[in-house]
N, C-alpha and C. Protein backbone atom coordinates (compact mmCIF):
# COMPACT_ATOMS: atom_id res chain seq x y z
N UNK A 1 14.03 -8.31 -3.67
CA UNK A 1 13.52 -9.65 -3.85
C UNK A 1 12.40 -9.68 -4.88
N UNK A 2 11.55 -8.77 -5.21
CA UNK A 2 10.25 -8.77 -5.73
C UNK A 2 10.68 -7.97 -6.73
N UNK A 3 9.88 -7.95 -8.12
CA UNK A 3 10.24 -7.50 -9.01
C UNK A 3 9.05 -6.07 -9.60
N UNK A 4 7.82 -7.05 -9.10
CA UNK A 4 6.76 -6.33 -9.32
C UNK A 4 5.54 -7.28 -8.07
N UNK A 5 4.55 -6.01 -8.05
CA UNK A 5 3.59 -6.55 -7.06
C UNK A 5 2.06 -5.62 -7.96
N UNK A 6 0.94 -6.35 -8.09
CA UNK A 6 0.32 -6.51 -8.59
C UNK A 6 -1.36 -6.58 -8.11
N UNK A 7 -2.22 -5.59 -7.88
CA UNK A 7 -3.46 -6.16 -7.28
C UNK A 7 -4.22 -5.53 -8.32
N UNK A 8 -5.43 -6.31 -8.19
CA UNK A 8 -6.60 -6.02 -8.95
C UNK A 8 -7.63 -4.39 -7.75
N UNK A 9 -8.36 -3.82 -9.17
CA UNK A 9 -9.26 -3.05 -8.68
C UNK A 9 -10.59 -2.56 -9.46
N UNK A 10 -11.52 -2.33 -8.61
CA UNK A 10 -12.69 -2.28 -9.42
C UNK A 10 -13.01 -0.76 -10.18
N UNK A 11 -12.55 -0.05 -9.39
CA UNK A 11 -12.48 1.52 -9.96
C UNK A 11 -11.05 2.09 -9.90
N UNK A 12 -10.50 2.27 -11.44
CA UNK A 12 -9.16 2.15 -11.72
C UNK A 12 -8.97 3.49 -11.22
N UNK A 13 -9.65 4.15 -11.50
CA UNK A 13 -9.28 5.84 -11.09
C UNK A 13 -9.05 5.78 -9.70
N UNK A 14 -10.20 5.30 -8.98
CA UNK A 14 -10.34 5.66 -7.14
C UNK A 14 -9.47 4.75 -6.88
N UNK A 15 -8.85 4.15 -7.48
CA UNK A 15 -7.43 3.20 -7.22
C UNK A 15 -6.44 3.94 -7.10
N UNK A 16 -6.43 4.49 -8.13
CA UNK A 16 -5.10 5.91 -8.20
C UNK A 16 -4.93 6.72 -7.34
N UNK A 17 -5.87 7.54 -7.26
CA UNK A 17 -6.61 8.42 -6.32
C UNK A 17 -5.94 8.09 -5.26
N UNK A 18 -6.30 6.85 -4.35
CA UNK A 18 -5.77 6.62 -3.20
C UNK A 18 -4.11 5.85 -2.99
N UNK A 19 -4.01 5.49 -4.13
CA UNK A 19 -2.22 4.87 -4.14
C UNK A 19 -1.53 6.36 -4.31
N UNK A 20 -2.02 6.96 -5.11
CA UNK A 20 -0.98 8.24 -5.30
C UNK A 20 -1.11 9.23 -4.42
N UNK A 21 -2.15 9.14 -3.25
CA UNK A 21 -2.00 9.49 -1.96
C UNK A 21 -1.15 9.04 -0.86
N UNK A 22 -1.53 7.79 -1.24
CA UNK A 22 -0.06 7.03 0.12
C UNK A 22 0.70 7.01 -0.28
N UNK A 23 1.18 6.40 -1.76
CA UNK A 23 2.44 5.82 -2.49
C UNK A 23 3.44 7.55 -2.40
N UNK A 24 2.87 8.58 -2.65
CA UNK A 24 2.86 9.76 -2.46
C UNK A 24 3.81 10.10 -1.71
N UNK A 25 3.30 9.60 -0.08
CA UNK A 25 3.49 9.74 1.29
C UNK A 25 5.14 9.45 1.33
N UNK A 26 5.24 8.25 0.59
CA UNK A 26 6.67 7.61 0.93
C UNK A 26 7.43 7.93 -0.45
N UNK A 27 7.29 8.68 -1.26
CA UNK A 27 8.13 9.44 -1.83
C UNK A 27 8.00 8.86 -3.26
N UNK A 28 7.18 8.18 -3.42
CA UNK A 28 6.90 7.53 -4.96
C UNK A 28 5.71 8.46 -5.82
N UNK A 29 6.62 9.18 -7.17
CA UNK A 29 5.54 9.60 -7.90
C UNK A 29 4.04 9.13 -8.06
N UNK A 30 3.31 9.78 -8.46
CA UNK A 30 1.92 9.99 -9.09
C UNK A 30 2.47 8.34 -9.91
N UNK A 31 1.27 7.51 -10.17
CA UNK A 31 0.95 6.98 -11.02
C UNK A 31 0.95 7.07 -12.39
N UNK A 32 1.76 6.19 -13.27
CA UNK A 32 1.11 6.13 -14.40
C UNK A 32 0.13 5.72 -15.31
N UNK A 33 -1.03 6.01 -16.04
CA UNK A 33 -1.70 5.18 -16.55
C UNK A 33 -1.49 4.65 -17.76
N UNK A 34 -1.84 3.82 -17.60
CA UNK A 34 -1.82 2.26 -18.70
C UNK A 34 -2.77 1.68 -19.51
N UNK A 35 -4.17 2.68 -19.74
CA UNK A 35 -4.98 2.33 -20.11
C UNK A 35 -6.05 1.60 -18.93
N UNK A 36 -5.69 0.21 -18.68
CA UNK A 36 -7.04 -0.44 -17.95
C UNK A 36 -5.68 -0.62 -16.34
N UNK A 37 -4.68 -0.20 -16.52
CA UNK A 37 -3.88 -0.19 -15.08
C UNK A 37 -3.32 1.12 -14.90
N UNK A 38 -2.93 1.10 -13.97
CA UNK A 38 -1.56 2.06 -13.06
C UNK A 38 -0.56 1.75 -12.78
N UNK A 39 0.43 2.04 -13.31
CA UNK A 39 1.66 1.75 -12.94
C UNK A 39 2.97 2.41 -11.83
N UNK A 40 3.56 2.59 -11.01
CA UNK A 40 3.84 3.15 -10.53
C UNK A 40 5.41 2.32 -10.34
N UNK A 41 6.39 3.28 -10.31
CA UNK A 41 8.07 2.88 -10.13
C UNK A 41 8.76 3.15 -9.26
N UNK A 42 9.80 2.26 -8.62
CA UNK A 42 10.90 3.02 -7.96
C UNK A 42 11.96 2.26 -7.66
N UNK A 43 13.20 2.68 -7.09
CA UNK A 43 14.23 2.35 -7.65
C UNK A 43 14.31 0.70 -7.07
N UNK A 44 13.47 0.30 -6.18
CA UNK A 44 13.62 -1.13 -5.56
C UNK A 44 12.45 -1.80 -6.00
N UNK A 45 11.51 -1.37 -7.20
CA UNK A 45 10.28 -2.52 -7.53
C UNK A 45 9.30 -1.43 -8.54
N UNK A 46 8.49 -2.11 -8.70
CA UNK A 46 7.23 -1.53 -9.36
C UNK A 46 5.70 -1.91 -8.51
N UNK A 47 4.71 -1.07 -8.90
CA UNK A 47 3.59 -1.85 -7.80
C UNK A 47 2.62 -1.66 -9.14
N UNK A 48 1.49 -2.12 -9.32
CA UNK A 48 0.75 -1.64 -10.20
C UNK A 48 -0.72 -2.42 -10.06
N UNK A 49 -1.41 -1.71 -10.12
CA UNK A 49 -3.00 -1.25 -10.04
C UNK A 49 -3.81 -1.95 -11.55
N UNK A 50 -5.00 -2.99 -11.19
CA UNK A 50 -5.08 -3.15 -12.95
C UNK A 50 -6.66 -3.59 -12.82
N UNK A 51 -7.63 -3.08 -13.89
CA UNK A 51 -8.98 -4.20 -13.56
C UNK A 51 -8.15 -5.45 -14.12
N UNK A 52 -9.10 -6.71 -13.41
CA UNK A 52 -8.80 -8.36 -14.03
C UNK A 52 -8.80 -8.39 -15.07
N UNK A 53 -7.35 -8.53 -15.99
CA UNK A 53 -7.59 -9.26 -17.25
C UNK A 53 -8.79 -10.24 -17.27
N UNK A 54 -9.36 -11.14 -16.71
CA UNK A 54 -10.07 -12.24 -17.43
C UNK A 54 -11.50 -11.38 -17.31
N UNK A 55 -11.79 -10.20 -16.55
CA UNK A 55 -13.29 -9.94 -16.49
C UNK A 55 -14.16 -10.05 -15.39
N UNK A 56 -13.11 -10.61 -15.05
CA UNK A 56 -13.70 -11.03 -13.29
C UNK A 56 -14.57 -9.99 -12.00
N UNK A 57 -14.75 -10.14 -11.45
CA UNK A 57 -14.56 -8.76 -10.14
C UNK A 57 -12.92 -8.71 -9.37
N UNK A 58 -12.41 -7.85 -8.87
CA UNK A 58 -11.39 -7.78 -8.70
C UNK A 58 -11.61 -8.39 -6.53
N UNK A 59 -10.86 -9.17 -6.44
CA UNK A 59 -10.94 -9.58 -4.98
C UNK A 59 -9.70 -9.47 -4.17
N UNK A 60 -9.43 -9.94 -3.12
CA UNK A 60 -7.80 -9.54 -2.58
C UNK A 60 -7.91 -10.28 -1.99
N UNK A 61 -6.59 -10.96 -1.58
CA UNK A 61 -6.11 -12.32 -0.73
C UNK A 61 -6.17 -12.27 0.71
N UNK A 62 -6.47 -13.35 0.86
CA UNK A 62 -6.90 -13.81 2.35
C UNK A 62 -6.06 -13.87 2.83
N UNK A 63 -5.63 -13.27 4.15
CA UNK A 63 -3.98 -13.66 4.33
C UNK A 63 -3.33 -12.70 3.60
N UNK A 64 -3.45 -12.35 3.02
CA UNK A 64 -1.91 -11.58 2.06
C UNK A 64 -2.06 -10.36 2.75
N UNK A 65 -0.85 -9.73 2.62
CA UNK A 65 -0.53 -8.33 2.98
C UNK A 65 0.77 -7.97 1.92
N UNK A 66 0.48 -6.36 1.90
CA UNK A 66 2.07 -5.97 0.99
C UNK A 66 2.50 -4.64 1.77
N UNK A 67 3.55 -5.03 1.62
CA UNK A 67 4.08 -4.30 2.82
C UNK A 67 5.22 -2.90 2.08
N UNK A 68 4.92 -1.87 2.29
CA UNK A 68 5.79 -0.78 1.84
C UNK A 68 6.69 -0.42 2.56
N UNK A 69 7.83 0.08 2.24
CA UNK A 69 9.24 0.48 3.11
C UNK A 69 8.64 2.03 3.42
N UNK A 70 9.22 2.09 4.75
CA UNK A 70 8.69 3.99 5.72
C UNK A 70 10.45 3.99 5.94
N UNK A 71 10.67 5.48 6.33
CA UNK A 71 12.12 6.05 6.74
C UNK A 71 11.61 6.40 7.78
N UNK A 72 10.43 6.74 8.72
CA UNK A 72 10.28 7.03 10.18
C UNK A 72 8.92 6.37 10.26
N UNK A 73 8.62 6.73 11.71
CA UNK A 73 7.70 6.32 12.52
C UNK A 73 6.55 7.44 11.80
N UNK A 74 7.02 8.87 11.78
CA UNK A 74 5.95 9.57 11.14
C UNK A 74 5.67 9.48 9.50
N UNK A 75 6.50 8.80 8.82
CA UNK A 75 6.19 8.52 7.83
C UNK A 75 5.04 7.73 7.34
N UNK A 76 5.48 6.68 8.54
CA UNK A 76 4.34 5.51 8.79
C UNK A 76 3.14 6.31 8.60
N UNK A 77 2.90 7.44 10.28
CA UNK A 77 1.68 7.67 10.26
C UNK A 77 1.19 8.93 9.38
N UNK A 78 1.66 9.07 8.33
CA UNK A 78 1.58 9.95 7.35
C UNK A 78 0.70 9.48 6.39
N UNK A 79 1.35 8.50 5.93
CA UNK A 79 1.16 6.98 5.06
C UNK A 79 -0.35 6.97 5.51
N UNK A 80 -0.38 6.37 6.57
CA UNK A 80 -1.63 5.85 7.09
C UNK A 80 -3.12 6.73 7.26
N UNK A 81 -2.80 8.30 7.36
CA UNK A 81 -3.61 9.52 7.21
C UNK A 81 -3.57 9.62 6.32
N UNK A 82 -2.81 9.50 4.71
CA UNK A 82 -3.46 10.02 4.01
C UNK A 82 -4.67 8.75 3.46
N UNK A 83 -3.99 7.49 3.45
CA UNK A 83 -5.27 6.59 3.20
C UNK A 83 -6.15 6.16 3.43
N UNK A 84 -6.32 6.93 5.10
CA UNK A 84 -7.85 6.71 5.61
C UNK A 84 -8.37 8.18 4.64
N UNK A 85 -7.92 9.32 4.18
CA UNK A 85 -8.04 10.24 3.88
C UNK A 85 -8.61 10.39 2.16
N UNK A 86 -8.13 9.35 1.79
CA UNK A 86 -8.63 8.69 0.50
C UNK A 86 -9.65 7.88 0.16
N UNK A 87 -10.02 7.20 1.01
CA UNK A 87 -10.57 6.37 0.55
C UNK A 87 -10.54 4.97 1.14
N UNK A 88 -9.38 4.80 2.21
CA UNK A 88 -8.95 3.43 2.38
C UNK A 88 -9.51 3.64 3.92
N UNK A 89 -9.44 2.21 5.08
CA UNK A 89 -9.97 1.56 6.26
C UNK A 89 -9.22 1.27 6.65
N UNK A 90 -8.81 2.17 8.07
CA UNK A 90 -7.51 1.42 9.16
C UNK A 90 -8.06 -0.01 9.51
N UNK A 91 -7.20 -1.18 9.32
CA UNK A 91 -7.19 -2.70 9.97
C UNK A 91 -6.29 -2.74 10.72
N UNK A 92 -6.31 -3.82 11.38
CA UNK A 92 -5.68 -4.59 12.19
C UNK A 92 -5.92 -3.51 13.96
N UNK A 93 -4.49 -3.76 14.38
CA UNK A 93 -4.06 -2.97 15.62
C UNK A 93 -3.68 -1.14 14.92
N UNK A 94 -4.13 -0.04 15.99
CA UNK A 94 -3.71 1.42 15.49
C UNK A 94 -2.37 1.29 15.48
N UNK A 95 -1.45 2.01 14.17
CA UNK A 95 -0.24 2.09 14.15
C UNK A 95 0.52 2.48 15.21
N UNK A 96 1.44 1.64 14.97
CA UNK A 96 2.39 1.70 16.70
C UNK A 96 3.56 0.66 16.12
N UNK A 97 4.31 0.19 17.64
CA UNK A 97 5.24 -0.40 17.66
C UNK A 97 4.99 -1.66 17.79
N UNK A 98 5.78 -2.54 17.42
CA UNK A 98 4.95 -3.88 17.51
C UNK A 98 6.79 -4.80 17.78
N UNK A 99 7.00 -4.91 19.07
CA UNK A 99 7.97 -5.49 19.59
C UNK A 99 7.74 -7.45 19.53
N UNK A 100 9.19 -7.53 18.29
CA UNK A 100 8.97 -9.31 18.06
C UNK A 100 9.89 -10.06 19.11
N UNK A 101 10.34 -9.22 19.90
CA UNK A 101 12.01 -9.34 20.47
C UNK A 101 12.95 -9.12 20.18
N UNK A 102 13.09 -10.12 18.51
CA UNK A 102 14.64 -9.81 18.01
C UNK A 102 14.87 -8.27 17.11
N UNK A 103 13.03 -7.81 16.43
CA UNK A 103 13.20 -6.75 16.05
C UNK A 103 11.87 -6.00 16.75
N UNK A 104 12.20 -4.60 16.18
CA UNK A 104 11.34 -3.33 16.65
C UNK A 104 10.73 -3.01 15.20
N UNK A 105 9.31 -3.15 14.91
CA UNK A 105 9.05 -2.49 13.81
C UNK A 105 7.98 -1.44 14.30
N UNK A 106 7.78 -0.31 13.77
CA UNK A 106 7.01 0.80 13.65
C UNK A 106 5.52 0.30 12.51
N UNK A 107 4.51 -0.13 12.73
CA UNK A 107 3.69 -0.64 11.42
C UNK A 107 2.11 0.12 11.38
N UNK A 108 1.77 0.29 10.03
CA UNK A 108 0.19 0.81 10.33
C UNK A 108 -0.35 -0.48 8.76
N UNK A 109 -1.70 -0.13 9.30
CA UNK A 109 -1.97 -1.33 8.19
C UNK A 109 -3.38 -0.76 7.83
N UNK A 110 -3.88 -0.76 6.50
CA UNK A 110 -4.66 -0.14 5.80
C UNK A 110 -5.42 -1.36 4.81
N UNK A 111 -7.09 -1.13 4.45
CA UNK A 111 -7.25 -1.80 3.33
C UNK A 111 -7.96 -0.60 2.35
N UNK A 112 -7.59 -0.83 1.35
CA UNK A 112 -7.93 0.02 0.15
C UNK A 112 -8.98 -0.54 -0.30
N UNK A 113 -9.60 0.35 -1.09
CA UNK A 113 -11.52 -0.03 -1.68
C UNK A 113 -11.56 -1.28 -1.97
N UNK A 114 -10.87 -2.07 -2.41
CA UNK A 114 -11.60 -3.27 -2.94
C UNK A 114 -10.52 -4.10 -2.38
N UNK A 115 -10.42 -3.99 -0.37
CA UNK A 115 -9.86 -4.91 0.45
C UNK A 115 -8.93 -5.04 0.44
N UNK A 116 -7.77 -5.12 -0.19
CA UNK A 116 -6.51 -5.01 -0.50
C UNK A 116 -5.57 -4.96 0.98
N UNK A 117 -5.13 -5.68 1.52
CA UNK A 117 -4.34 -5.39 2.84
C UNK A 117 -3.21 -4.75 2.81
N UNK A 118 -2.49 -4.02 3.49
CA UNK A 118 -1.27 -2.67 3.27
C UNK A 118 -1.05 -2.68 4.13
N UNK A 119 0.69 -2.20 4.29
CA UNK A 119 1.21 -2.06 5.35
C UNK A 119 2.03 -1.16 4.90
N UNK A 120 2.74 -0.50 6.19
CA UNK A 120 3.66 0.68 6.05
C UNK A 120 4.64 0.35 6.85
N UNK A 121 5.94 0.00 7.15
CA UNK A 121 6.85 -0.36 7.73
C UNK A 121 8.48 0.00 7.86
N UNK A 122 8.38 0.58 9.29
CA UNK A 122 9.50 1.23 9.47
C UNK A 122 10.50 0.11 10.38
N UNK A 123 11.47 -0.41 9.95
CA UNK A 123 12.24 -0.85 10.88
C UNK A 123 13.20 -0.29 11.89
N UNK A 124 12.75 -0.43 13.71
CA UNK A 124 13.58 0.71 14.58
C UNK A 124 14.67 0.23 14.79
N UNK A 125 15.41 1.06 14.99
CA UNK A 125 17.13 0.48 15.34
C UNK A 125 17.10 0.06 16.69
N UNK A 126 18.11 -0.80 16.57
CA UNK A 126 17.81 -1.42 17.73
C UNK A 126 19.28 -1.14 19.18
């Protein structure tokens, strides 16, 4: 559905640093750099890391979350150790199962240095 996903950051490096720790986790190369971004690929999207074009401070959405695809439950909490391990702040509820009824998801949720909300998401069979 998404083509590319996009957040701002204030320290492009310690941005890296900690995406190419998690992004890592779930099987996505090291980062590329771009000069004032990071780019990073894979076969269902791109994500990429950038200071604000206009100059701004870099801030993160209220409400928003972005959510990454996991292949297990330990992937999840793989994901989620290495980015408290980096640099990033477990939010929300500790990763677990989070029963909607119609589905079973496996989720951990993370914010990266400059707030950024994250998720790691395994869908359980049902």
């Amino acid at each position: 559905m998404f083509s590319h996903v996009v957040v701002g950051a204030s320290d492009i490096d310690a941005a890296k640093a900690f995406y190419d720790a998690t992004l890592g986790v779930l099987g996505v190369a090291p980062g590329t750099p771009m000069g004032s971004r990071v780019m990073y690929t894979s076969p269902t999207g791109n994500f990429m890391v950038t200071t604000p074009i206009n100059g701004e401070p870099a801030t993160y959405a209220n409400g928003g979350t972005i959510g990454f695809h996991a292949v297990s439950p330990e992937q999840v909490d793989a994901w989620h150790a290495a980015g408290c391990a980096s640099g990033g702040k477990s939010c929300e509820d500790a990763p677990g199962v989070r029963d909607m009824g119609f589905i079973k998801l496996y989720l951990a949720y993370l914010r990266d240095a400059d707030g950024n909300k994250l998720c790691a998401m395994y869908r359980m069979p049902n």
